[in-house]
Structure formats: structure tokens, C-alpha cells
N, C-alpha and C. Protein backbone atom coordinates (compact mmCIF):
# COMPACT_ATOMS: atom_id res chain seq x y z
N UNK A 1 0.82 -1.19 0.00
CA UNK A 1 0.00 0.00 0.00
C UNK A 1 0.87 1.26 0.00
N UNK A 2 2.17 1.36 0.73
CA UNK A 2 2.86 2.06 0.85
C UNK A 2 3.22 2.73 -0.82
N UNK A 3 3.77 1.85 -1.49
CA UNK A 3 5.16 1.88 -2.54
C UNK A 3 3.52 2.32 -3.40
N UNK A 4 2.36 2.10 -3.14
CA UNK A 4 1.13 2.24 -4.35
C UNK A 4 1.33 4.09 -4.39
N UNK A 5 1.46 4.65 -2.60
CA UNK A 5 0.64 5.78 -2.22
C UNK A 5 2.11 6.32 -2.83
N UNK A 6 3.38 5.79 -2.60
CA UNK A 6 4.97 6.86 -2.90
C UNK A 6 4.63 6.90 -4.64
N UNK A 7 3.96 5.37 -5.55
CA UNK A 7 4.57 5.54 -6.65
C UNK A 7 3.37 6.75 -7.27
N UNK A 8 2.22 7.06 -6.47
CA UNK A 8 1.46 7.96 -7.41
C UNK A 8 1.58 9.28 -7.10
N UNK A 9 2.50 9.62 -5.77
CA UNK A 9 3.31 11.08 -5.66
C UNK A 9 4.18 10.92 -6.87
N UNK A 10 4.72 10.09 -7.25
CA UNK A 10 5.86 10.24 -7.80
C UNK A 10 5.56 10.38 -9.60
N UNK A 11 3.67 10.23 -10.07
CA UNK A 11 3.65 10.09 -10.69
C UNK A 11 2.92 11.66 -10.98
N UNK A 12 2.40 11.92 -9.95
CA UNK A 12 1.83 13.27 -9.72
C UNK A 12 2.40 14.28 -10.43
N UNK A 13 3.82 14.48 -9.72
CA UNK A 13 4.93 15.35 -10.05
C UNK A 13 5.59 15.78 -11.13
N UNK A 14 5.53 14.16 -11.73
CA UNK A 14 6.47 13.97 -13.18
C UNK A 14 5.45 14.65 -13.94
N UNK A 15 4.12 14.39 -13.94
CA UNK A 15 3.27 15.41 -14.83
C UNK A 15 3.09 16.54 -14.73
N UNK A 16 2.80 17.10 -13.43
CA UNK A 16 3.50 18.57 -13.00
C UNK A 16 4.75 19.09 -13.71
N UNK A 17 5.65 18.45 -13.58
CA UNK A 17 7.06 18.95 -14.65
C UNK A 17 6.85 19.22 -15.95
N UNK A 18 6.20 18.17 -16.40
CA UNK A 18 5.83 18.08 -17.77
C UNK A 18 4.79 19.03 -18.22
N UNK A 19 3.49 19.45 -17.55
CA UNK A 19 2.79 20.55 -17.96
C UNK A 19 3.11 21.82 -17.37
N UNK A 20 3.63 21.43 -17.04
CA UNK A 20 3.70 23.47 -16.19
C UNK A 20 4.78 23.92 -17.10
N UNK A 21 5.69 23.96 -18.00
CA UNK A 21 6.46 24.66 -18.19
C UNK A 21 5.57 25.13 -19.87
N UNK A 22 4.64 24.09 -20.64
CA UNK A 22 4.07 24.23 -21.24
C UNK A 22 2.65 25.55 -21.29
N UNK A 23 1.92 25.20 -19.40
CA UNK A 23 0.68 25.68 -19.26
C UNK A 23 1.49 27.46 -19.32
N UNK A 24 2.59 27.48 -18.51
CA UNK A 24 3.49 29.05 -18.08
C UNK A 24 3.56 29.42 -19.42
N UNK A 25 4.25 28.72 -20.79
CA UNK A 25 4.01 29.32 -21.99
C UNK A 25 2.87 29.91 -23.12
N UNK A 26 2.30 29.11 -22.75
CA UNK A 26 0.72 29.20 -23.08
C UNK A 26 -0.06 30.27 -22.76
N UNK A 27 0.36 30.36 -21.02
CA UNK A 27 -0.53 31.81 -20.64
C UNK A 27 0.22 33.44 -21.00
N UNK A 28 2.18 32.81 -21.11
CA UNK A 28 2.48 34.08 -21.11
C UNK A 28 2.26 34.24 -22.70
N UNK A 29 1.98 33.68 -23.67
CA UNK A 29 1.66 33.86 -24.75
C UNK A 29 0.12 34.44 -24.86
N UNK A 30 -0.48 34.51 -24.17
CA UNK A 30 -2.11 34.52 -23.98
C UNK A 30 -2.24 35.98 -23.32
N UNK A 31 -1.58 35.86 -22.45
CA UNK A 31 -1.38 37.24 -21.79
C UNK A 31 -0.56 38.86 -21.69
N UNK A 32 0.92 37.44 -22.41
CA UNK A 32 1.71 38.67 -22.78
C UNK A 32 2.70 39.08 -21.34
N UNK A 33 2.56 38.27 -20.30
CA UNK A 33 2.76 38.66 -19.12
C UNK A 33 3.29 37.28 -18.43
N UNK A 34 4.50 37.46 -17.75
CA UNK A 34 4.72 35.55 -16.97
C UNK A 34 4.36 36.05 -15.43
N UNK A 35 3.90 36.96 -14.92
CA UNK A 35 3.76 36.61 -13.44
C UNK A 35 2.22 36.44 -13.47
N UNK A 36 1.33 36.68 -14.27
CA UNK A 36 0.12 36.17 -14.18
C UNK A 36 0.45 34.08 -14.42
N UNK A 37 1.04 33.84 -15.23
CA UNK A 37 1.27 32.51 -15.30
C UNK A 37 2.03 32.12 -14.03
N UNK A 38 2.54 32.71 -13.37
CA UNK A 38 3.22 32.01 -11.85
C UNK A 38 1.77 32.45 -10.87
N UNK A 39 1.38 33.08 -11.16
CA UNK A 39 0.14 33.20 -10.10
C UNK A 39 -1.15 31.82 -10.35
N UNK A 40 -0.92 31.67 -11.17
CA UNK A 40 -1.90 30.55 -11.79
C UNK A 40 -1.21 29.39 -11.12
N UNK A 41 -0.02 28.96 -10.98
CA UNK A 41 0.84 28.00 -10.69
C UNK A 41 0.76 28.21 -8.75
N UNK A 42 0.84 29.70 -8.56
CA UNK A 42 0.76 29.74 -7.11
C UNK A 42 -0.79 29.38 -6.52
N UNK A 43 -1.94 29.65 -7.46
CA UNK A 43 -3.31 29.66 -6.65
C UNK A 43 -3.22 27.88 -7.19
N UNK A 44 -2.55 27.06 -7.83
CA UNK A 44 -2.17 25.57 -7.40
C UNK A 44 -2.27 25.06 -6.21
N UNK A 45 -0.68 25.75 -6.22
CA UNK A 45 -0.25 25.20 -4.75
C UNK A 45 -1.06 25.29 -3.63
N UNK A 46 -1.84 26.64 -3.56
CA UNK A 46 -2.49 27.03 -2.30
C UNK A 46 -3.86 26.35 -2.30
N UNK A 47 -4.40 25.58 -3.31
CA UNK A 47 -5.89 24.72 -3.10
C UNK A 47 -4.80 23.56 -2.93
N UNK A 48 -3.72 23.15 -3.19
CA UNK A 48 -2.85 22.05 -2.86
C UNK A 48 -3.32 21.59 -1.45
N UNK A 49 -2.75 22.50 -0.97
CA UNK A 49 -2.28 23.05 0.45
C UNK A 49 -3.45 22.53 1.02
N UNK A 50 -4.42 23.56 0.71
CA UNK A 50 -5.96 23.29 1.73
C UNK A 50 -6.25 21.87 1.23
N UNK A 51 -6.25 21.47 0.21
CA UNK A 51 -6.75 19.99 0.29
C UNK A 51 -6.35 19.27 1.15
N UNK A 52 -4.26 19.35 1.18
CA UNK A 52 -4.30 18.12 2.53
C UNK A 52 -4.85 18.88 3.99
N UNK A 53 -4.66 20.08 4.31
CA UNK A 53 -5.18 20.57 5.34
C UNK A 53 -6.53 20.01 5.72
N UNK A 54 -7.51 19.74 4.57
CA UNK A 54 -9.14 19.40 5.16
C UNK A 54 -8.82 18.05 5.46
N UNK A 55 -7.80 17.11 4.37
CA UNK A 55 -7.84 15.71 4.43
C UNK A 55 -7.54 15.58 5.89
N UNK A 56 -6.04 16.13 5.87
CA UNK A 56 -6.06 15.57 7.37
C UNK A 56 -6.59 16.43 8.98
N UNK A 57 -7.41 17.16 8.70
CA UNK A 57 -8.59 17.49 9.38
C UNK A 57 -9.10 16.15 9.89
N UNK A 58 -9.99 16.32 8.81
CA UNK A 58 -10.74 15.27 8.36
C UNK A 58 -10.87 13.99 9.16
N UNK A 59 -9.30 13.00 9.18
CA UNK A 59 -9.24 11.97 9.40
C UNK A 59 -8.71 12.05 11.13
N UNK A 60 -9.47 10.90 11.78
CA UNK A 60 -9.03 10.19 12.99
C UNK A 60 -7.83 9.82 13.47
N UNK A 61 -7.37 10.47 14.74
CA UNK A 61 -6.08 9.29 15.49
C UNK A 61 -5.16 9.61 14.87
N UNK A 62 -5.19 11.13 14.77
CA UNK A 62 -3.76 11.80 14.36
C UNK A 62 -3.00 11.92 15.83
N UNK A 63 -1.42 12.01 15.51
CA UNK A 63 -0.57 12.12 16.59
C UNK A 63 -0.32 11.03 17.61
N UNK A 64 -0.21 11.01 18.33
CA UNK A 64 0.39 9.73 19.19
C UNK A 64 -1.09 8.64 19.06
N UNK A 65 -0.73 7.39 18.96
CA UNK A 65 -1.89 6.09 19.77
C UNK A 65 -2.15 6.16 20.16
N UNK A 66 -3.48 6.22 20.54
CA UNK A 66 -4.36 5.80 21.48
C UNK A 66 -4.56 4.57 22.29
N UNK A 67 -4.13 4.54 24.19
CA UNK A 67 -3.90 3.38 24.27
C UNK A 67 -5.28 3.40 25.43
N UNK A 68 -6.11 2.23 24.83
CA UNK A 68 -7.21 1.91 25.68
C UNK A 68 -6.81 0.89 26.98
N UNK A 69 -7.18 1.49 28.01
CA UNK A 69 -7.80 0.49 29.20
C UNK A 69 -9.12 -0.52 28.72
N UNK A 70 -8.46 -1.94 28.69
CA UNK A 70 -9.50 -2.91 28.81
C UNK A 70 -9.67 -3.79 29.69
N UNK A 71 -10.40 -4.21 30.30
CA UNK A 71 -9.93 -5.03 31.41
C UNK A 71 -10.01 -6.58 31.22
């Protein structure tokens, strides 16, 4: 499960490499302008961001174990 969750970061990225230097040409051709195309690349990152922020919101039994008394 591990090597599933590393190999689809790893597959994430490589397409990230591969379109962003394309999408940055595209807009500064569109626009005429490259910091509107890094802003496009920055409002990315920042729904990036909040996604894992809600995920791991979200999920249970973060931080240390929980150790139950059973008798």
C-alpha cells in the first residue's frame, strides 16, 4: 500500500514537470505577461495546500496512539 501511495506522488509530479512549463508558456503567450502565469501556478499550490489541510482534518487518530484500558 505504501510503494502504491509513494509511486502515485511520484507520478503526480512527473506530470507537473511536464505541464507546467508548457501551461506558463501558453498563458504568457495569452497574456503577454509571466507573473500572471506564476500566479496561476501559485493559486495551485495554495488549493494544494488546503486539500491536505481538510484531508487531514478530516481523518481520525492523528498524533500519538491511542492506548485503551481494557480489562
Amino acid at each position: 500500500m505504501t510503494a502504491a501511495g509513494i509511486a502515485m506522488i511520484n507520478s503526480i509530479g512527473n506530470l507537473a514537470g511536464f505541464v507546467s512549463p508548457y501551461m506558463i508558456g501558453y498563458l504568457k503567450d495569452l497574456t503577454g505577461r509571466t507573473d500572471t502565469a506564476l500566479f496561476v501556478v501559485a493559486a495551485g499550490l495554495v488549493i494544494g495546500a488546503v486539500a491536505v489541510a481538510c484531508v487531514l482534518r478530516g481523518r481520525s487518530g492523528l498524533g500519538a496512539p491511542q492506548v485503551s484500558a481494557r480489562g
